[in-house]
Protein backbone atom coordinates (compact mmCIF):
# COMPACT_ATOMS: atom_id res chain seq x y z
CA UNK A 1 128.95 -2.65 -28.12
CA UNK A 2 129.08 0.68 -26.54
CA UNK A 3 126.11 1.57 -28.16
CA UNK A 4 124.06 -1.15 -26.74
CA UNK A 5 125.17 -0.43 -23.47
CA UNK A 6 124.18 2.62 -23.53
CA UNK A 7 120.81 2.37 -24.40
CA UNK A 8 120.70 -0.90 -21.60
CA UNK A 9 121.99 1.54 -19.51
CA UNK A 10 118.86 4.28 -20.61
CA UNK A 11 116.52 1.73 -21.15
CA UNK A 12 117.40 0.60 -17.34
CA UNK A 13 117.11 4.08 -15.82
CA UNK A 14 113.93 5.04 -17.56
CA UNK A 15 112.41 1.56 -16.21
CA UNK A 16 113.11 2.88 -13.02
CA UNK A 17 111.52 6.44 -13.41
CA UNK A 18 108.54 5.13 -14.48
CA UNK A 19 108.37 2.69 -11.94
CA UNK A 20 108.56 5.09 -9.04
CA UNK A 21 106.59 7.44 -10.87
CA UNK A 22 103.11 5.42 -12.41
CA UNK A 23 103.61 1.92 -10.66
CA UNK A 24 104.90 1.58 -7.29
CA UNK A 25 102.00 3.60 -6.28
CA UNK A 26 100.67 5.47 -2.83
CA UNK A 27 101.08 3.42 0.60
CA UNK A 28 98.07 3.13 2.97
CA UNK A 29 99.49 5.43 5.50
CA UNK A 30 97.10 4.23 8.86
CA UNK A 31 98.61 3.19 11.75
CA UNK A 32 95.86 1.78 12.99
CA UNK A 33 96.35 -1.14 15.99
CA UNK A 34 93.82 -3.80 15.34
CA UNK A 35 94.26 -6.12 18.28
CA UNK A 36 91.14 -7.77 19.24
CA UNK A 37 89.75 -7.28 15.71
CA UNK A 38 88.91 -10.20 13.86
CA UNK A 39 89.50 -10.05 9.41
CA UNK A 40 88.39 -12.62 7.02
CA UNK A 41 90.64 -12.24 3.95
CA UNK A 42 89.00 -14.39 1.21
CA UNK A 43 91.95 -15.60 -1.20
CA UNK A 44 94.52 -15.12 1.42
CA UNK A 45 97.16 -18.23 0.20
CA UNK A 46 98.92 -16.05 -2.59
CA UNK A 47 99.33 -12.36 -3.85
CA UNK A 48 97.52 -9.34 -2.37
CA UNK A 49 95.26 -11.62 -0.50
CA UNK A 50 98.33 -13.27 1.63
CA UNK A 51 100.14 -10.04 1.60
CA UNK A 52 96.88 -7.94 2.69
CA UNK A 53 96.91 -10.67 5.47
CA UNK A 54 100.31 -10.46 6.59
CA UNK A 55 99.97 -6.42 7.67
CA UNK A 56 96.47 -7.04 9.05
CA UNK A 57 98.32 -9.54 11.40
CA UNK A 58 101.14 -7.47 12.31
CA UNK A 59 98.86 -4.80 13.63
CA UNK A 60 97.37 -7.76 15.78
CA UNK A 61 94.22 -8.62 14.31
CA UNK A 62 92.73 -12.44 14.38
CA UNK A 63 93.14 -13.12 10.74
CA UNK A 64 90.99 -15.56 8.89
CA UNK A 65 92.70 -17.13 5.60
CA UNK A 66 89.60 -17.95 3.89
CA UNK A 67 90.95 -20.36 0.53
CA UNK A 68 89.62 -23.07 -1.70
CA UNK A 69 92.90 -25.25 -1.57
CA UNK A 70 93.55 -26.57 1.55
CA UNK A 71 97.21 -27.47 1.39
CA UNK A 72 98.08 -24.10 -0.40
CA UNK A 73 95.64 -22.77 2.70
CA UNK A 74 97.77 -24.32 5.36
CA UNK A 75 101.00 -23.30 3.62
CA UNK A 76 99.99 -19.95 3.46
CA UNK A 77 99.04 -19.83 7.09
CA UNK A 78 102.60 -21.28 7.98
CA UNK A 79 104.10 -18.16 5.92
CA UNK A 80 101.90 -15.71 7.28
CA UNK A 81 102.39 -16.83 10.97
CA UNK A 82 106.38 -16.73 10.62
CA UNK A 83 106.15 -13.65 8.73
CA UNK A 84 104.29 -11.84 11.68
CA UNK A 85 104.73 -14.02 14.81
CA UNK A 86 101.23 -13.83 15.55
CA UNK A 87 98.88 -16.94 16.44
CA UNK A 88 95.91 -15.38 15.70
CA UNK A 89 95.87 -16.13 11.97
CA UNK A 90 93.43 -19.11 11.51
CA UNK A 91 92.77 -21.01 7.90
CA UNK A 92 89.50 -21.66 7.05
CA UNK A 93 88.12 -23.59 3.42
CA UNK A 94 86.06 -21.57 1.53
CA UNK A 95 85.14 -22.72 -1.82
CA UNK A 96 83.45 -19.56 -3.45
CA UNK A 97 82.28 -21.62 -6.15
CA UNK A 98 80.09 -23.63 -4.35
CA UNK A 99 77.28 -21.92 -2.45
CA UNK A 100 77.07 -24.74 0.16
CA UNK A 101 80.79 -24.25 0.54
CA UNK A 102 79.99 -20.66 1.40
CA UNK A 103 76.89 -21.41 3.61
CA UNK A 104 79.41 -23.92 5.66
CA UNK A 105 81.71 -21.53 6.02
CA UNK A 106 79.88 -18.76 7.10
CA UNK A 107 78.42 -21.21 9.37
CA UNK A 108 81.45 -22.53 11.05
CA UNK A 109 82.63 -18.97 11.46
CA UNK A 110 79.65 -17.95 13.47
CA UNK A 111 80.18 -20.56 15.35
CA UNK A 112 83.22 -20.50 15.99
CA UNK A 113 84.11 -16.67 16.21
CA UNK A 114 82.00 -14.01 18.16
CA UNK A 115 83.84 -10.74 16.17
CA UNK A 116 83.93 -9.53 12.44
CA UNK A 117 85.18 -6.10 12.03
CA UNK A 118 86.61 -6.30 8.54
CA UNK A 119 85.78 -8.46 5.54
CA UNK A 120 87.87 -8.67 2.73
CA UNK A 121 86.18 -10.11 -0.38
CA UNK A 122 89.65 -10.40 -2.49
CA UNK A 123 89.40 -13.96 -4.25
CA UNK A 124 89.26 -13.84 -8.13
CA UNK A 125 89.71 -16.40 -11.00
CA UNK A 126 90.48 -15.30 -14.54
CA UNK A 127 88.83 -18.71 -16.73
CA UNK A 128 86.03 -20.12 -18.20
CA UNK A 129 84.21 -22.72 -16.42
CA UNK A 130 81.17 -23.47 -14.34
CA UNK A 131 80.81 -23.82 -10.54
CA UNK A 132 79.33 -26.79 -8.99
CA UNK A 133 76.14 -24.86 -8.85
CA UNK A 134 76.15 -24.23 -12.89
CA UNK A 135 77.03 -20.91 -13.05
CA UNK A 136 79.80 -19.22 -15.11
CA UNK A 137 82.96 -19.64 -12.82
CA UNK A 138 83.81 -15.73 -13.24
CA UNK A 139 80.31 -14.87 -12.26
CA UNK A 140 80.43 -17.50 -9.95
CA UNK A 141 83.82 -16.89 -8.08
CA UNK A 142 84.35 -13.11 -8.64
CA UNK A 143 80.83 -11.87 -7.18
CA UNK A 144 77.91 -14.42 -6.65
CA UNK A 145 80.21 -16.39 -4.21
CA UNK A 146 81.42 -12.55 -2.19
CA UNK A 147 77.50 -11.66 -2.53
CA UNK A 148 76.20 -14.94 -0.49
CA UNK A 149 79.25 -14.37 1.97
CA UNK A 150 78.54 -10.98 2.58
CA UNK A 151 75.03 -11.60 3.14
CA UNK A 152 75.53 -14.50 5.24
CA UNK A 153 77.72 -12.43 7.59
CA UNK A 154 76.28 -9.15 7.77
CA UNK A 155 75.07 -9.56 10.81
CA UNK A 156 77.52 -9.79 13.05
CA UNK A 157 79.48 -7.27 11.19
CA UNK A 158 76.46 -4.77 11.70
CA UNK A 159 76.81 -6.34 15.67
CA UNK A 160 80.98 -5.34 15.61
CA UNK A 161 80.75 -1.33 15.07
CA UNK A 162 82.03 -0.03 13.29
CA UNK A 163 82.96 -2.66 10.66
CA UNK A 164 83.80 -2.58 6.82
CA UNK A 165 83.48 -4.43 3.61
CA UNK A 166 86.00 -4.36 1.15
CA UNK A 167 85.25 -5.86 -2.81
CA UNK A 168 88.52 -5.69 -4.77
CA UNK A 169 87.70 -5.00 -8.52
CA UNK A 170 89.68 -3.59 -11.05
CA UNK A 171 90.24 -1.19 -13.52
CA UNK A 172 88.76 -3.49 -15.83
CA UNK A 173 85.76 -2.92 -14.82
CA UNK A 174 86.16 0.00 -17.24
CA UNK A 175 85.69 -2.28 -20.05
CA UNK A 176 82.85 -4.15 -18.26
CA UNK A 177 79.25 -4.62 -19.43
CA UNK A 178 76.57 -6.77 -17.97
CA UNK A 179 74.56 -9.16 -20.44
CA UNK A 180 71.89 -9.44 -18.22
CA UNK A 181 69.85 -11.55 -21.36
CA UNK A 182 72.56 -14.03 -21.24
CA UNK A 183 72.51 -14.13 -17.15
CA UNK A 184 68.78 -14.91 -16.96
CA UNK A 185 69.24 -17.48 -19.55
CA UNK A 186 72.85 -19.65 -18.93
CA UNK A 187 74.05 -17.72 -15.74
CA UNK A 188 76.65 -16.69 -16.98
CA UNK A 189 78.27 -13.71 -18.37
CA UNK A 190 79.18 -14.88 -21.45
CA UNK A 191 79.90 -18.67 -23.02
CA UNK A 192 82.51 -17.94 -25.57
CA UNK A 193 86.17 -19.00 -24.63
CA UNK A 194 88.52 -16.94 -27.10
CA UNK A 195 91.24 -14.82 -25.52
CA UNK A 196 88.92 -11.68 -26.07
CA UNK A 197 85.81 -12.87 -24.90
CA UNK A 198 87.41 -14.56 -21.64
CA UNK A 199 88.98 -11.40 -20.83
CA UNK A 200 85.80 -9.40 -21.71
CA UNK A 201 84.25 -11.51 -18.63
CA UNK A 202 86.84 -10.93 -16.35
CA UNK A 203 85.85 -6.91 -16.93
CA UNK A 204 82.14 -8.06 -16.66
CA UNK A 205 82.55 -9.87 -13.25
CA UNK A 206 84.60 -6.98 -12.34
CA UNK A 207 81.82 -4.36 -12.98
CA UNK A 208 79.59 -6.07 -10.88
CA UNK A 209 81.58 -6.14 -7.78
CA UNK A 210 81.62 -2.28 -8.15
CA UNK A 211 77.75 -2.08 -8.74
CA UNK A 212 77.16 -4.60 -5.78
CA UNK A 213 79.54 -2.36 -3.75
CA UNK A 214 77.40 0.71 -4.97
CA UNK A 215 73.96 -1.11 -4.17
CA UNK A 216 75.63 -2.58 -0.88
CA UNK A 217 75.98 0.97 0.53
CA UNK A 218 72.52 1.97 -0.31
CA UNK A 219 71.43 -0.67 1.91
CA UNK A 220 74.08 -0.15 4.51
CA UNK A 221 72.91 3.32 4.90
CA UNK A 222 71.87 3.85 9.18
CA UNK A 223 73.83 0.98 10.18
CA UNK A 224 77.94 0.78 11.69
CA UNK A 225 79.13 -0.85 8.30
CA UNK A 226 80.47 0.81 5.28
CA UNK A 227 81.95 -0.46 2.35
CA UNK A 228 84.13 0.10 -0.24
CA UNK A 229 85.20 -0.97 -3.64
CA UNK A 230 88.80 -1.01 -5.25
CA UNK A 231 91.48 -1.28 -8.20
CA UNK A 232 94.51 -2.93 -7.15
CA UNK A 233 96.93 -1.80 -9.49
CA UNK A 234 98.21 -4.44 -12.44
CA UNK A 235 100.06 -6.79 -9.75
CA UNK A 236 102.14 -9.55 -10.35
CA UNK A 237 100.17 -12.49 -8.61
CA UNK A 238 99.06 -15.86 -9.75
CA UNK A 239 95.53 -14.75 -11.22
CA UNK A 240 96.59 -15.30 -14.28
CA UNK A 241 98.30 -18.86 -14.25
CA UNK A 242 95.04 -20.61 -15.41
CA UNK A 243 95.36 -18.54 -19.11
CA UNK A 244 97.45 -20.31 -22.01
CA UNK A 245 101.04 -20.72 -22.35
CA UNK A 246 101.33 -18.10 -24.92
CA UNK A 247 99.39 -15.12 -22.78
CA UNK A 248 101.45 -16.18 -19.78
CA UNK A 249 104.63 -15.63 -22.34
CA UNK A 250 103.69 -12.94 -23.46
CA UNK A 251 103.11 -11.40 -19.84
CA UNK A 252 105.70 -12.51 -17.59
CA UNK A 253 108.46 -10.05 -19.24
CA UNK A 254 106.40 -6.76 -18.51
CA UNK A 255 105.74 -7.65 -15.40
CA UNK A 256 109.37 -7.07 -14.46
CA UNK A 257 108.59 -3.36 -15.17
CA UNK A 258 105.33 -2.30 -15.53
CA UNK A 259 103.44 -4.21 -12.40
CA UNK A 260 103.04 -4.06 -8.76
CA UNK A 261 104.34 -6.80 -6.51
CA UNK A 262 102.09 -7.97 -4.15
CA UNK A 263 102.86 -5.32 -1.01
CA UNK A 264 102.66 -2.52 -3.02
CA UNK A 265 99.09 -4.13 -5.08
CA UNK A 266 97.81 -4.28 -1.55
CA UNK A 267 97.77 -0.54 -0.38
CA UNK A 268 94.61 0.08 -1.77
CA UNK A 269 93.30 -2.88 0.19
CA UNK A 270 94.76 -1.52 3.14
CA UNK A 271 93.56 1.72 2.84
CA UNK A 272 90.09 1.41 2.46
CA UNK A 273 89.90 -1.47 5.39
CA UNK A 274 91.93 0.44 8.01
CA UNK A 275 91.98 4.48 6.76
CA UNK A 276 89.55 6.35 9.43
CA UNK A 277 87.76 9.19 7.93
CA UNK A 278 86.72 7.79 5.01
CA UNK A 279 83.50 6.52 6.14
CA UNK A 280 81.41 9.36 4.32
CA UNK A 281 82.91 7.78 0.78
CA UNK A 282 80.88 3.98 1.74
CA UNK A 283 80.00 2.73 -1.97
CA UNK A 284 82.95 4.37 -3.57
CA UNK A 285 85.77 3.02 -5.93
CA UNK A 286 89.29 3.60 -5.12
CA UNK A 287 92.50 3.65 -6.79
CA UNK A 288 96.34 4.17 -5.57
CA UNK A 289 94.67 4.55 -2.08
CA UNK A 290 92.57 7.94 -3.60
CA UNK A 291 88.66 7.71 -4.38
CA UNK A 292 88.01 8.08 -8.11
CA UNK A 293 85.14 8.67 -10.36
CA UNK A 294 83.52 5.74 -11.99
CA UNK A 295 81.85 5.93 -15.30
CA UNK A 296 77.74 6.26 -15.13
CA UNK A 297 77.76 2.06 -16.12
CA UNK A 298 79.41 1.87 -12.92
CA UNK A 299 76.96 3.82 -11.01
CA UNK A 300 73.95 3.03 -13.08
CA UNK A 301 71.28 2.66 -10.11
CA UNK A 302 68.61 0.32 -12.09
CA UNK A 303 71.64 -1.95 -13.05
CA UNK A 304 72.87 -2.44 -9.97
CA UNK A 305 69.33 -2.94 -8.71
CA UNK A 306 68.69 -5.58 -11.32
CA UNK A 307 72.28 -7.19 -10.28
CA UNK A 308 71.44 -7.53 -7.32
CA UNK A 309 67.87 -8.85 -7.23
CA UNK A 310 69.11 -11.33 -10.17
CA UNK A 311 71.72 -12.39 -7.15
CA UNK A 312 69.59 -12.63 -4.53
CA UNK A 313 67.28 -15.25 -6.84
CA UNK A 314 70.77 -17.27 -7.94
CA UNK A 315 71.77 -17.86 -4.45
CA UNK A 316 68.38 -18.46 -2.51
CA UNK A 317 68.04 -15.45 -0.80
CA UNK A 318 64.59 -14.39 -2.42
């Protein structure tokens, strides 16, 4: 008995060491005030997204929950209001699987709102699927639907200087590779639906928000708007709660130790929307709030070229 509490007691202490040490992570350290700056934070109802939200509106920026599900939507923006105090935190549907979804929202907001300093392009899925416009739902979701919004607001970002774009990746991306043969042909990045080849996608989707982020920039270059691309950390969020029983099992017990919560997953966020003097790093990746190398895939100029001329033909643009 002693024995066992012994090593609970270890087991307990080391936990916490390598918490502090490899997982709670850097904070964004800006103070930056951002009243009369307007934020669209795509994904906003749970996780970073909400949480990323949350300090944006304490610094007193009009915050724009942009989610699919409107009741989760207008729960969130309930939270988020009482959380901060502030009534300048607006929800907005945005259905990033259906282009006319996006083209309505980026509509409305034009509208409707005469500022966009910051966009946040946070929103993820991790399943198979299509979108209503027949593409693979990663694809779909995790980049086509950020490219179209981007696109559709750049504009008035380029108009609100100086303004920023952040795509949250992952480290995934890593593990990424782009079938561009299987793009041209189903539009998607893959169609198998085992374990491994669902999570292979993920990584796929996940390497092209980093090569649209490095392409983005290239384009960017002259104008008030930089952007940046980022790893999270492993957080404990919701993306996974569309994945089997078993997976979500098998999960739920390491989260305890080895992932973020949601404040600490959303430094990163935070630091590359609101940390000045970083403007000269515009098409980087970041991790634990500090730029990092990316592997040549992830830099490769004719691939990201190729992405995004293959996007710009998905959603209408060419």
């Amino acid at each position: 008995m002693c024995t066992l509490l012994l090593f609970a007691v270890v087991f307990a202490g080391a936990a916490y060491i390598f918490r502090q040490i490899f997982v709670k992570g850097k904070r964004c350290e800006s103070q930056l005030n951002l009243t009369g700056k307007t934020v669209i934070v795509t994904g906003s109802n749970t996780g970073i997204g909400k949480t990323t939200a949350i300090d944006l509106a304490k610094r007193g920026a009009r915050v724009i929950l942009a989610c699919r599900n409107e009741q989760r939507g207008l729960s969130a923006l309930e939270e988020v209001k009482k959380a901060t105090g502030s009534s300048q935190v607006v929800f907005m549907q945005l259905n990033l699987g259906s282009l006319k979804s996006v083209r309505s929202f980026a509509e409305t907001f034009l509208k409707n709102e005469s500022r966009l300093d910051i966009l946040i392009n946070n929103a993820g899925v991790y399943m198979q699927g299509r979108t209503s416009d027949g593409l693979g739902l990663m694809f779909g979701v995790n980049h086509i639907g950020h490219f179209l919004l981007t696109h559709l607001l750049l504009d008035r970002l380029k108009q609100c200087r100086p303004s920023r774009i952040v795509n949250v990746s992952s480290l995934g991306h890593n593990f990424g590779n782009i079938d561009f043969d299987c793009l041209t042909t189903h539009n998607a990045l893959g169609l198998g639906t085992s374990f491994k080849e669902v999570f292979q996608y993920y990584c796929d989707s996940k390497l092209c928000n980093v090569l649209f982020t490095h392409e983005l920039a290239k384009k960017l270059q002259g104008t008030p708007v930089t952007c940046y691309s980022l790893h999270p950390g492993a957080i404990k969020t919701e993306l996974a709660r569309n994945t089997n029983s078993l997976m979500q099992l098998t999960i739920t017990p390491l989260m305890a130790f080895f992932f973020k919560n949601p404040v600490q997953g959303s430094q990163t966020t935070l630091h590359c929307a609101l940390q000045q003097g970083i403007e000269h790093l515009s098409g980087r990746y970041f991790s634990n709030c500090t730029v990092r190398d990316v592997y040549p895939k992830a830099k490769d100029d004719v691939a990201a070229k190729r992405l995004w001329e293959l996007s710009e033909k998905l959603t209408g643009l060419a």
